[in-house]
PDB file of N, CA and C in Angstrom:
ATOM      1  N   UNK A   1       0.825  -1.179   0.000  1.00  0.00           N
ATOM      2  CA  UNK A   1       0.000   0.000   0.000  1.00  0.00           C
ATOM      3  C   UNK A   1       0.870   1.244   0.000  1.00  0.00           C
ATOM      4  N   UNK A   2       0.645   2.220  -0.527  1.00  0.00           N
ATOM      5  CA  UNK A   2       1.309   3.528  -0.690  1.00  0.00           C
ATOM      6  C   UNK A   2       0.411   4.122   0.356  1.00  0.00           C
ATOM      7  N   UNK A   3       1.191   5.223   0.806  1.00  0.00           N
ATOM      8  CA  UNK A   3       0.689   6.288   2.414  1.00  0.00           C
ATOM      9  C   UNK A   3       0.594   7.689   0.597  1.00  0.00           C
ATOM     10  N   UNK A   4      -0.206   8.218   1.010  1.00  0.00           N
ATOM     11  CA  UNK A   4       0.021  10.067   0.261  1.00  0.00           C
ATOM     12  C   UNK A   4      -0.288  10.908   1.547  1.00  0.00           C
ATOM     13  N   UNK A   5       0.591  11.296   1.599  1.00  0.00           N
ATOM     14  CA  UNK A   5       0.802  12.750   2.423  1.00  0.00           C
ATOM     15  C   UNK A   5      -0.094  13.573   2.250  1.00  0.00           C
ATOM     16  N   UNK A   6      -0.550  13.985   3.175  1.00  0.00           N
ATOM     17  CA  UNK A   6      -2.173  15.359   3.157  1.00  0.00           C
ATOM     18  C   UNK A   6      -2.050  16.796   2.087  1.00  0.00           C
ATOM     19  N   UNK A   7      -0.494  16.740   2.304  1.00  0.00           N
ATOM     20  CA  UNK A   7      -0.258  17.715   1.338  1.00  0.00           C
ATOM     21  C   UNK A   7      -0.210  17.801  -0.318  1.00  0.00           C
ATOM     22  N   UNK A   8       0.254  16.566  -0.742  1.00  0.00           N
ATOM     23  CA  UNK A   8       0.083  15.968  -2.448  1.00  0.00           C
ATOM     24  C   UNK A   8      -1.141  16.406  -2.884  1.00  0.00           C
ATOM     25  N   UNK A   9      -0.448  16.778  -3.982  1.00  0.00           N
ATOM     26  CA  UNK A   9      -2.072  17.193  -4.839  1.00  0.00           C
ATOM     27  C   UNK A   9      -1.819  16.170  -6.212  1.00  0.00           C
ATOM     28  N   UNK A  10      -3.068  15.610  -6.372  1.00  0.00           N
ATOM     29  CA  UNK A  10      -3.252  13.895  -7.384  1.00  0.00           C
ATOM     30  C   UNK A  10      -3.984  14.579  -8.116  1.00  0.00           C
ATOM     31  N   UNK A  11      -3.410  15.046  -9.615  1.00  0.00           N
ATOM     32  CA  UNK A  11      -3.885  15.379 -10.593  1.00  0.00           C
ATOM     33  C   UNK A  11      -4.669  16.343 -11.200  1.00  0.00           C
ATOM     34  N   UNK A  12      -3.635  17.456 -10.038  1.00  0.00           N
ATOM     35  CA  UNK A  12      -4.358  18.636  -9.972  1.00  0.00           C
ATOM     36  C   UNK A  12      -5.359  18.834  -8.237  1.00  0.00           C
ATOM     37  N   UNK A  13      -5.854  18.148  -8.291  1.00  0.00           N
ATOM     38  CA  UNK A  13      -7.126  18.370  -7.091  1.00  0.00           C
ATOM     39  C   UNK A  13      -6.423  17.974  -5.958  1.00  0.00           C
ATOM     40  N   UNK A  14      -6.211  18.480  -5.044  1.00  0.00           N
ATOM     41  CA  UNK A  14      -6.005  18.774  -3.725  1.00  0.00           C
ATOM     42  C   UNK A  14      -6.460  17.282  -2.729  1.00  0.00           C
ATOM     43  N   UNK A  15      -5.906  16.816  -2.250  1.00  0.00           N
ATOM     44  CA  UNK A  15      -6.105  15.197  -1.412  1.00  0.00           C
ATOM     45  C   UNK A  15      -5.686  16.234   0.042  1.00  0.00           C
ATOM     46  N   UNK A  16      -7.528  15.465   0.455  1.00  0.00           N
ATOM     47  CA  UNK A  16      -7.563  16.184   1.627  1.00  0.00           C
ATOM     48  C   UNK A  16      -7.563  15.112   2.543  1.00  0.00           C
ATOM     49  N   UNK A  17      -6.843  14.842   3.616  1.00  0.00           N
ATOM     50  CA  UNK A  17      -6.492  13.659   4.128  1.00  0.00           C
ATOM     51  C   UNK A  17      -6.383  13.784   5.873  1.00  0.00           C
ATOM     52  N   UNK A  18      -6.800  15.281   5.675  1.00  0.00           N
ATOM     53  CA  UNK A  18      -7.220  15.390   7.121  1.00  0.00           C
ATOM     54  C   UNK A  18      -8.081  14.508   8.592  1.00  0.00           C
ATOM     55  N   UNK A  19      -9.227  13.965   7.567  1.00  0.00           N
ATOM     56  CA  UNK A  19      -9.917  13.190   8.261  1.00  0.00           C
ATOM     57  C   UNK A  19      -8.940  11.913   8.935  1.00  0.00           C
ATOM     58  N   UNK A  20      -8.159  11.281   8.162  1.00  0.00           N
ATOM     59  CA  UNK A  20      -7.670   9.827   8.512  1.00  0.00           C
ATOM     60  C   UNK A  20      -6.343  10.397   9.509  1.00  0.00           C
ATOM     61  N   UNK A  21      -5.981   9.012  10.244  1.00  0.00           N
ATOM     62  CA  UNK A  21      -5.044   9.441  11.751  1.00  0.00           C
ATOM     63  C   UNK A  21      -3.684  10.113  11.282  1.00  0.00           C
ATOM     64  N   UNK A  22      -2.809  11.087  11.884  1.00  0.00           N
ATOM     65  CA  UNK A  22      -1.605  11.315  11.286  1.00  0.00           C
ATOM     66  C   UNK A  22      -1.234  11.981   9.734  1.00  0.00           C
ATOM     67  N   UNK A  23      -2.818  12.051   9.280  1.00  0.00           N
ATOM     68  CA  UNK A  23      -3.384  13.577   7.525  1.00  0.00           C
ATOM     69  C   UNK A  23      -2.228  12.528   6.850  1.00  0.00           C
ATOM     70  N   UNK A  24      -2.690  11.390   7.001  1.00  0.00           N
ATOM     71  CA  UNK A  24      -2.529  10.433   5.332  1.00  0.00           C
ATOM     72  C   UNK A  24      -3.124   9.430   4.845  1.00  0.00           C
ATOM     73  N   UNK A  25      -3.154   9.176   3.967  1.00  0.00           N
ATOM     74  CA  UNK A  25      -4.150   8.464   3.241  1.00  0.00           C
ATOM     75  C   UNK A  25      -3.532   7.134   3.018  1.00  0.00           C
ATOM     76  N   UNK A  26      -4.022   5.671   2.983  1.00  0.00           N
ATOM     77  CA  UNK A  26      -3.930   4.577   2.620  1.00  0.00           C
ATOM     78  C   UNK A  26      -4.309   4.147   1.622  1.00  0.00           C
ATOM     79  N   UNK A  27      -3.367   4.037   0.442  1.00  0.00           N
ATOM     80  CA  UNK A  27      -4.088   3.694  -0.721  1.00  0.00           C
ATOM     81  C   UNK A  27      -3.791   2.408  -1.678  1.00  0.00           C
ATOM     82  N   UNK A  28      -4.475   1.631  -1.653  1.00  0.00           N
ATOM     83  CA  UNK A  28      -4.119   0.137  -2.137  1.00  0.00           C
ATOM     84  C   UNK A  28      -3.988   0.458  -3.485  1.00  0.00           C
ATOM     85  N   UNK A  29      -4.217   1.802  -4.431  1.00  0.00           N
ATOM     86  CA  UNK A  29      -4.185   1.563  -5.614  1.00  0.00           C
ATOM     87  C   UNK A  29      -3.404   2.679  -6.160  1.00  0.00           C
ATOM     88  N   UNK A  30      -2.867   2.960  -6.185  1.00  0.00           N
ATOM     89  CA  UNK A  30      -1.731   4.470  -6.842  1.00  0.00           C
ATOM     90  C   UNK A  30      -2.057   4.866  -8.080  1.00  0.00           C
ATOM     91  N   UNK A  31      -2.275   6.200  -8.107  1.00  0.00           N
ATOM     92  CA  UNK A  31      -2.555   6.503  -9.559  1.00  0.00           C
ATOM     93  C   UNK A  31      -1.513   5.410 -10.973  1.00  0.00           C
ATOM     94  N   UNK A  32      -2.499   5.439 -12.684  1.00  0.00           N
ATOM     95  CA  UNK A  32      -1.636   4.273 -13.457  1.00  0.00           C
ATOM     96  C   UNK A  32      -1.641   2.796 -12.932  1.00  0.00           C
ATOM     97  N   UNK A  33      -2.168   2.150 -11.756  1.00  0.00           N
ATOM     98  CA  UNK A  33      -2.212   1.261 -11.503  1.00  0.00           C
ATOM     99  C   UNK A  33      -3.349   0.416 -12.443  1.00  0.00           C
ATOM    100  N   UNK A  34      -2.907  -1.197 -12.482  1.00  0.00           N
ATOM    101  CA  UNK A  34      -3.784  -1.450 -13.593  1.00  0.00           C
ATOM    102  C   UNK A  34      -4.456  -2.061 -12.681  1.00  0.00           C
ATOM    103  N   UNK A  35      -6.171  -2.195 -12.440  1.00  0.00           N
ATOM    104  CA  UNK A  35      -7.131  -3.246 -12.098  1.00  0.00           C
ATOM    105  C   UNK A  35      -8.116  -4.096 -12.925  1.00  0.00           C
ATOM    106  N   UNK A  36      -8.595  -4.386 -12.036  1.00  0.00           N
ATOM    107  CA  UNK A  36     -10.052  -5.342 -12.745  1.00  0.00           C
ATOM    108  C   UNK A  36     -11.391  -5.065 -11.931  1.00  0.00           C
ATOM    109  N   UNK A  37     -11.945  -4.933 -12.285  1.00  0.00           N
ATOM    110  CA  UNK A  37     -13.649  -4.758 -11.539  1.00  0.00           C
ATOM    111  C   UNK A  37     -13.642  -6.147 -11.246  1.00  0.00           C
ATOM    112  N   UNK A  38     -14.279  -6.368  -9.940  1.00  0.00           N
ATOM    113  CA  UNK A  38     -14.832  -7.539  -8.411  1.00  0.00           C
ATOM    114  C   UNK A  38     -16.065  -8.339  -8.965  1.00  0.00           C
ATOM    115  N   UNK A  39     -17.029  -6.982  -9.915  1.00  0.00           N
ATOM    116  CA  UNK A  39     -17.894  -7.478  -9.890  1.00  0.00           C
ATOM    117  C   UNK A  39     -18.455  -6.816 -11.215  1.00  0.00           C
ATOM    118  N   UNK A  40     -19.607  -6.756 -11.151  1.00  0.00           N
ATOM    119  CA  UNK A  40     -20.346  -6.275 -12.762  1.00  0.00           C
ATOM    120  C   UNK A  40     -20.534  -4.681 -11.694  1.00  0.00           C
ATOM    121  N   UNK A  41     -20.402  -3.908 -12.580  1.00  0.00           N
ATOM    122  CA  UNK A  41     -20.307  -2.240 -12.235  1.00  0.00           C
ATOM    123  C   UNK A  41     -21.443  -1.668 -13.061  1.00  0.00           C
ATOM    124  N   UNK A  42     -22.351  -1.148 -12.142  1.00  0.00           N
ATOM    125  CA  UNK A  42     -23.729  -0.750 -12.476  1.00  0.00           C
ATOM    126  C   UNK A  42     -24.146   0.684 -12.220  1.00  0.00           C
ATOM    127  N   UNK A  43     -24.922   1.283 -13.394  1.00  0.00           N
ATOM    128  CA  UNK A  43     -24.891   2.065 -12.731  1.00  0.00           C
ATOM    129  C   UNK A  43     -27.146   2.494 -13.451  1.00  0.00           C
ATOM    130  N   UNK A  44     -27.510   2.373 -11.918  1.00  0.00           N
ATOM    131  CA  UNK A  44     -29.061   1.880 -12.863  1.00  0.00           C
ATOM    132  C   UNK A  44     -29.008   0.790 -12.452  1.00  0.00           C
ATOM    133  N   UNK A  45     -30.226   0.230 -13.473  1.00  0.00           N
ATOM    134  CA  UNK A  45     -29.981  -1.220 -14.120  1.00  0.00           C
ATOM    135  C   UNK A  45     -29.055  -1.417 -14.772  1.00  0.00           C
ATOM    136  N   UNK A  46     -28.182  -0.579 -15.547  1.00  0.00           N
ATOM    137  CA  UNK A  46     -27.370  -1.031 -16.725  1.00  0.00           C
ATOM    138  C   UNK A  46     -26.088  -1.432 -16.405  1.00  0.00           C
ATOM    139  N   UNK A  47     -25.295  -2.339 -17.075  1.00  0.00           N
ATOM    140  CA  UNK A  47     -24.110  -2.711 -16.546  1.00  0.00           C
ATOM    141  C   UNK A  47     -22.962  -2.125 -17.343  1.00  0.00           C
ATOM    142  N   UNK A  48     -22.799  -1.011 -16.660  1.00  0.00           N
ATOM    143  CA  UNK A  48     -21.132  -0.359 -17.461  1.00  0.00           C
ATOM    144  C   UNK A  48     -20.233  -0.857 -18.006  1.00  0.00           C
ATOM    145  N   UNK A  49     -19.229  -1.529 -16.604  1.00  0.00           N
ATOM    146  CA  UNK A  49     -18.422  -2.705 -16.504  1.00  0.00           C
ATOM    147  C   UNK A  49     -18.832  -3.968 -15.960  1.00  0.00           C
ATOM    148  N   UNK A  50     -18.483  -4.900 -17.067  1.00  0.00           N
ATOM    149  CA  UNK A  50     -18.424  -6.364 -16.978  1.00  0.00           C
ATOM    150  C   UNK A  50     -17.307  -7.062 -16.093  1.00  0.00           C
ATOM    151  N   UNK A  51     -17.793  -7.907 -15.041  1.00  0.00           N
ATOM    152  CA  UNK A  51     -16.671  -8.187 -13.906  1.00  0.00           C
ATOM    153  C   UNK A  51     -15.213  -8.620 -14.685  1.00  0.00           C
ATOM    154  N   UNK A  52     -14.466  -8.423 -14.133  1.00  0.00           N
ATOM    155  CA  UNK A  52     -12.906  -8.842 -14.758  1.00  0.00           C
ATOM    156  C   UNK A  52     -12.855  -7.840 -15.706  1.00  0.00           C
ATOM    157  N   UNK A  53     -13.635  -7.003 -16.356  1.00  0.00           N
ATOM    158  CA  UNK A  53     -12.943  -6.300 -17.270  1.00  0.00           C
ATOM    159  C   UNK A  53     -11.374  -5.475 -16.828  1.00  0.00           C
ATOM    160  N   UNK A  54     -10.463  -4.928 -17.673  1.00  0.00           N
ATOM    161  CA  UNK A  54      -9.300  -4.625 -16.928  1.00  0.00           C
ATOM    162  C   UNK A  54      -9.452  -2.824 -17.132  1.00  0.00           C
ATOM    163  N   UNK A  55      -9.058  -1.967 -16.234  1.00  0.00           N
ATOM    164  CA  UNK A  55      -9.168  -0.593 -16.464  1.00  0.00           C
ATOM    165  C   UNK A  55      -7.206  -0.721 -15.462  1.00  0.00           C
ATOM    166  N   UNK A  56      -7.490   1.307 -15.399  1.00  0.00           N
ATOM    167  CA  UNK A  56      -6.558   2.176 -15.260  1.00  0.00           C
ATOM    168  C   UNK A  56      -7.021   3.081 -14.207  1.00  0.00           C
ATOM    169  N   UNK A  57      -6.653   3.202 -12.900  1.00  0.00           N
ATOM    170  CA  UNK A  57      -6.660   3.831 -12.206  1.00  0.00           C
ATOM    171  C   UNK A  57      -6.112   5.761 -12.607  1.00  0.00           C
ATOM    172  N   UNK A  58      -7.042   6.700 -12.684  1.00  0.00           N
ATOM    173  CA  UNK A  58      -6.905   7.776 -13.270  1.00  0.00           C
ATOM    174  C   UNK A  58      -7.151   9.047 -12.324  1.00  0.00           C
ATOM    175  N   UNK A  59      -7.403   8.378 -11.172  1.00  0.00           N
ATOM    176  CA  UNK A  59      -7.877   9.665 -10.065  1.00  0.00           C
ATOM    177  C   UNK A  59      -7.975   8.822  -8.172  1.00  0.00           C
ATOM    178  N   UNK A  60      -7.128   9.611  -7.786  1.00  0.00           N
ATOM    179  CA  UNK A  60      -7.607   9.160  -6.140  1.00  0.00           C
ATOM    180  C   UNK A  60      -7.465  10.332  -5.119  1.00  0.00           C
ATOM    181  N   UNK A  61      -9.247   9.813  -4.936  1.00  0.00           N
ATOM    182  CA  UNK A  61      -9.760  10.972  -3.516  1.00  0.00           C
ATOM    183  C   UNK A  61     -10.367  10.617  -2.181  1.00  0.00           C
ATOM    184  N   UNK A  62      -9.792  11.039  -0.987  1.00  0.00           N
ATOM    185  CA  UNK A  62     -10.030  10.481  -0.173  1.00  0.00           C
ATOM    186  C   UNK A  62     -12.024  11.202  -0.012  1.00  0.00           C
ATOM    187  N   UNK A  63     -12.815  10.202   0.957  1.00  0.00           N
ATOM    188  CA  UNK A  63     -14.093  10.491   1.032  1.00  0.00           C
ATOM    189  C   UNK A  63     -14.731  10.236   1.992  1.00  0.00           C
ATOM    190  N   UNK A  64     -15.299  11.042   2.863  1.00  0.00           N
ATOM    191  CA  UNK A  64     -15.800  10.513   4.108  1.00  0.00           C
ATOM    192  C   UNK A  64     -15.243   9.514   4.453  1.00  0.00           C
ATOM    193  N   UNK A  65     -14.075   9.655   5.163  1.00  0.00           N
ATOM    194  CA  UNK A  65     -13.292   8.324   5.799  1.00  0.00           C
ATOM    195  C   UNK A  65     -12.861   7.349   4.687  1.00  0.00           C
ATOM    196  N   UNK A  66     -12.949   7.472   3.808  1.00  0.00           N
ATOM    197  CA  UNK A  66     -11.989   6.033   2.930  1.00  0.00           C
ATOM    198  C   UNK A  66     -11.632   6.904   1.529  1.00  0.00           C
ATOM    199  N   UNK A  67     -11.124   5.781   0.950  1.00  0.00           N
ATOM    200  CA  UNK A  67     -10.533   6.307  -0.175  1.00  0.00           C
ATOM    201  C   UNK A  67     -11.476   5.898  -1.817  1.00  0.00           C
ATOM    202  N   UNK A  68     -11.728   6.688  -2.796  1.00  0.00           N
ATOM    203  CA  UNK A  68     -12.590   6.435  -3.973  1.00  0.00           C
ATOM    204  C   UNK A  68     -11.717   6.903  -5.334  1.00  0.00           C
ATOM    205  N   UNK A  69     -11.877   5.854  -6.162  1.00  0.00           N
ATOM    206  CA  UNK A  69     -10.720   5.920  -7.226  1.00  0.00           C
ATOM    207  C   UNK A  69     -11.722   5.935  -8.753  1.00  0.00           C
ATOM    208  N   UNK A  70     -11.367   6.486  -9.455  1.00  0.00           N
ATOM    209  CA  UNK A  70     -11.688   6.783 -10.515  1.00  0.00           C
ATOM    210  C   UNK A  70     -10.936   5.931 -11.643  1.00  0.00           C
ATOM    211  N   UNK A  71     -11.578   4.805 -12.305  1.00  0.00           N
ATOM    212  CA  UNK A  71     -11.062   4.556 -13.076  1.00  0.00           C
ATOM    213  C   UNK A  71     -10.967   3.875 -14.816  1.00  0.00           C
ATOM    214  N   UNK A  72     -10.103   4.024 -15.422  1.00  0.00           N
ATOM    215  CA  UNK A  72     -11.099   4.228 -17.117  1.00  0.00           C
ATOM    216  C   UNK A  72     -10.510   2.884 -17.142  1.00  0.00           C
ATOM    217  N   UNK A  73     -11.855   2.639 -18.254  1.00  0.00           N
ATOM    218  CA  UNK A  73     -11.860   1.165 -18.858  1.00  0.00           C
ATOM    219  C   UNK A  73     -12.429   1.419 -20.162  1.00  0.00           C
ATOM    220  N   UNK A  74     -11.314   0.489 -21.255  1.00  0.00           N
ATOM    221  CA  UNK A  74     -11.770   0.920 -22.495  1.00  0.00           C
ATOM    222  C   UNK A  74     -12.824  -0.065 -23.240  1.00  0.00           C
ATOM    223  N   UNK A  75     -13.631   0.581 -24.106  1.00  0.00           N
ATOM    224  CA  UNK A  75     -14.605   0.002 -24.721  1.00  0.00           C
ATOM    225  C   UNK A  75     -14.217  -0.994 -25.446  1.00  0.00           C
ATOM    226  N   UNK A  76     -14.754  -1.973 -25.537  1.00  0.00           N
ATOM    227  CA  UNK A  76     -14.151  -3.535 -26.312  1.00  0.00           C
ATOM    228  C   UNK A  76     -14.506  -3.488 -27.847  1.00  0.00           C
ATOM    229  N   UNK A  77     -16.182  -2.503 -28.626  1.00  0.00           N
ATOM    230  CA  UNK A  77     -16.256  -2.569 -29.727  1.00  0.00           C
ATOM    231  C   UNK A  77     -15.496  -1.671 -30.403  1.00  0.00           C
ATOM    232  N   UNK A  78     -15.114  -0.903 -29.612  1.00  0.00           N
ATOM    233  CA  UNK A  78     -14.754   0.689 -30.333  1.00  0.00           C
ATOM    234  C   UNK A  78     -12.931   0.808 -29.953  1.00  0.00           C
ATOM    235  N   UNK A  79     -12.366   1.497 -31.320  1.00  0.00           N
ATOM    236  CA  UNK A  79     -11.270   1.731 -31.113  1.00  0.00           C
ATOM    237  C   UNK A  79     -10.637   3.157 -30.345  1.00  0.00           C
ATOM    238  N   UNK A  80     -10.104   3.145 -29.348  1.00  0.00           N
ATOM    239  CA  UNK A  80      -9.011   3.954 -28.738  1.00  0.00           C
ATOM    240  C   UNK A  80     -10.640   5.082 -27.833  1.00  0.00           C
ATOM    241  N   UNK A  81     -11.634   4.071 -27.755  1.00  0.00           N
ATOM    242  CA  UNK A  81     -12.494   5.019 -26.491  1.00  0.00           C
ATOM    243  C   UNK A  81     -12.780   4.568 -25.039  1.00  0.00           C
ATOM    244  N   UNK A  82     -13.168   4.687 -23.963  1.00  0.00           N
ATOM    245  CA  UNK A  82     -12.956   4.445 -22.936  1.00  0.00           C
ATOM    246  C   UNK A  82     -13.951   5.524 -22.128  1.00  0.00           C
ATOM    247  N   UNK A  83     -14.390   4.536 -20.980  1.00  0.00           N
ATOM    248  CA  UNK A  83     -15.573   5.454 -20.179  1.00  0.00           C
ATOM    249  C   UNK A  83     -14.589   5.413 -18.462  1.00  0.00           C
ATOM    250  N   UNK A  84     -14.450   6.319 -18.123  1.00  0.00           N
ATOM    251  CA  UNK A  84     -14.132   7.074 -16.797  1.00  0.00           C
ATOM    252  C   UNK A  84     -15.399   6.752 -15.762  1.00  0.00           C
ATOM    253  N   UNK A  85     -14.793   5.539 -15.171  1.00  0.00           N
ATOM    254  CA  UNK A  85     -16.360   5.369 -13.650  1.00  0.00           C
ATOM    255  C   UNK A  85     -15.771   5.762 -12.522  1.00  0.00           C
ATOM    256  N   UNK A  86     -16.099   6.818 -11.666  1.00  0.00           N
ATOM    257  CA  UNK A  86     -15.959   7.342 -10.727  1.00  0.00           C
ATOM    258  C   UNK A  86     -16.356   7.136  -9.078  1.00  0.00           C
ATOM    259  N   UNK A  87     -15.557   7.228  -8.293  1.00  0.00           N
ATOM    260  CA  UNK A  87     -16.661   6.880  -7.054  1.00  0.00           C
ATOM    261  C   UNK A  87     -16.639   5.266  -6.656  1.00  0.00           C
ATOM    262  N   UNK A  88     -15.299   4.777  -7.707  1.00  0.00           N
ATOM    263  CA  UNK A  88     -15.181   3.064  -6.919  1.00  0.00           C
ATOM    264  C   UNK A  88     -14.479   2.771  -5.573  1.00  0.00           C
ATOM    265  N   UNK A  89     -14.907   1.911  -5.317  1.00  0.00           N
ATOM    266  CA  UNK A  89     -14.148   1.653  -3.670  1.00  0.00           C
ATOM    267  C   UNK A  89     -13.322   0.581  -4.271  1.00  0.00           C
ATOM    268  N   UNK A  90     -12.592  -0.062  -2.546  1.00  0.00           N
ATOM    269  CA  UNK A  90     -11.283  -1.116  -2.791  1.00  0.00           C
ATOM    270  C   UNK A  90     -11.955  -2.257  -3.226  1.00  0.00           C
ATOM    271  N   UNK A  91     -13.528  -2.045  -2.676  1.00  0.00           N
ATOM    272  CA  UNK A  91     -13.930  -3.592  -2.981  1.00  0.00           C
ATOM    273  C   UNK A  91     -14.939  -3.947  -4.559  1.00  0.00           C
ATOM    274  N   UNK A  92     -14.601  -2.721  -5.071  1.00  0.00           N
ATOM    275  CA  UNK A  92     -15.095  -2.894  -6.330  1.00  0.00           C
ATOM    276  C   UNK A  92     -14.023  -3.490  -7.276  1.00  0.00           C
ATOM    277  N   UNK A  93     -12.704  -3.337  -6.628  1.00  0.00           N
ATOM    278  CA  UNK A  93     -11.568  -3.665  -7.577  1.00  0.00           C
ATOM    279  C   UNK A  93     -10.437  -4.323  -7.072  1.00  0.00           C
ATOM    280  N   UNK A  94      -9.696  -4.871  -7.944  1.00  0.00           N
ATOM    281  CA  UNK A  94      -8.875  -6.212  -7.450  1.00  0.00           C
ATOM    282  C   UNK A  94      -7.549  -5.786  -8.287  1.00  0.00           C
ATOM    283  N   UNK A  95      -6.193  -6.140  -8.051  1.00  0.00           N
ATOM    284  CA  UNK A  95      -5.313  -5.783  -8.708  1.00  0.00           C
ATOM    285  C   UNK A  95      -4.996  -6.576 -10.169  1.00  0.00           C
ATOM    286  N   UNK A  96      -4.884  -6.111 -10.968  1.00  0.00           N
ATOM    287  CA  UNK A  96      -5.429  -7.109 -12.706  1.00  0.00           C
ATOM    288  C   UNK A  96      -3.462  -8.076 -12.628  1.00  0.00           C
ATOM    289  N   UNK A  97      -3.794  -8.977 -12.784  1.00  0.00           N
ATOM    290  CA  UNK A  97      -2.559  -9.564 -12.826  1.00  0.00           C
ATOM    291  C   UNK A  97      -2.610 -11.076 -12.141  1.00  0.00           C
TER     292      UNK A  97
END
């Protein structure tokens, strides 16, 4: 796990890390990290991501006490596009490998 310091700013936006003990954050997934979705990723009824699909960790913000990662996964019919799902937790995602 990587610690980020309260002070780091992740991609521009400010990681506010105040809430957690000692203003740092615990983060099982570091920005560029590659994962896989846990499960089928919904948003609705509709299913965004298909479980195991593999994405890219592209954003991490800490959130009411834990940490929420943003991350793109590219479209399987279409060439070089990709949808950005926001707002995943640790247990939506697993390390792809």
């Amino acid at each position: 796990m990587s610690v980020v310091p309260a002070s780091v700013i992740v991609e521009g936006i400010a990681s506010d890390c105040r809430m957690f003990k000692g203003g740092s954050c615990k983060v099982s997934f570091p920005l560029n990290t590659e994962v896989r979705a846990t499960d089928d990723i919904r948003r609705f009824r509709t299913i965004v991501v298909a479980r195991g699909s593999a994405g890219r960790v592209v954003d991490v913000q800490p959130k009411n006490a834990r940490i929420l990662y943003a991350v793109e996964f590219p479209i399987r019919r279409s060439a070089n596009a990709t949808v950005t799902i926001a707002g995943l937790s640790e247990i939506e995602l697993t390390p792809a490998g």
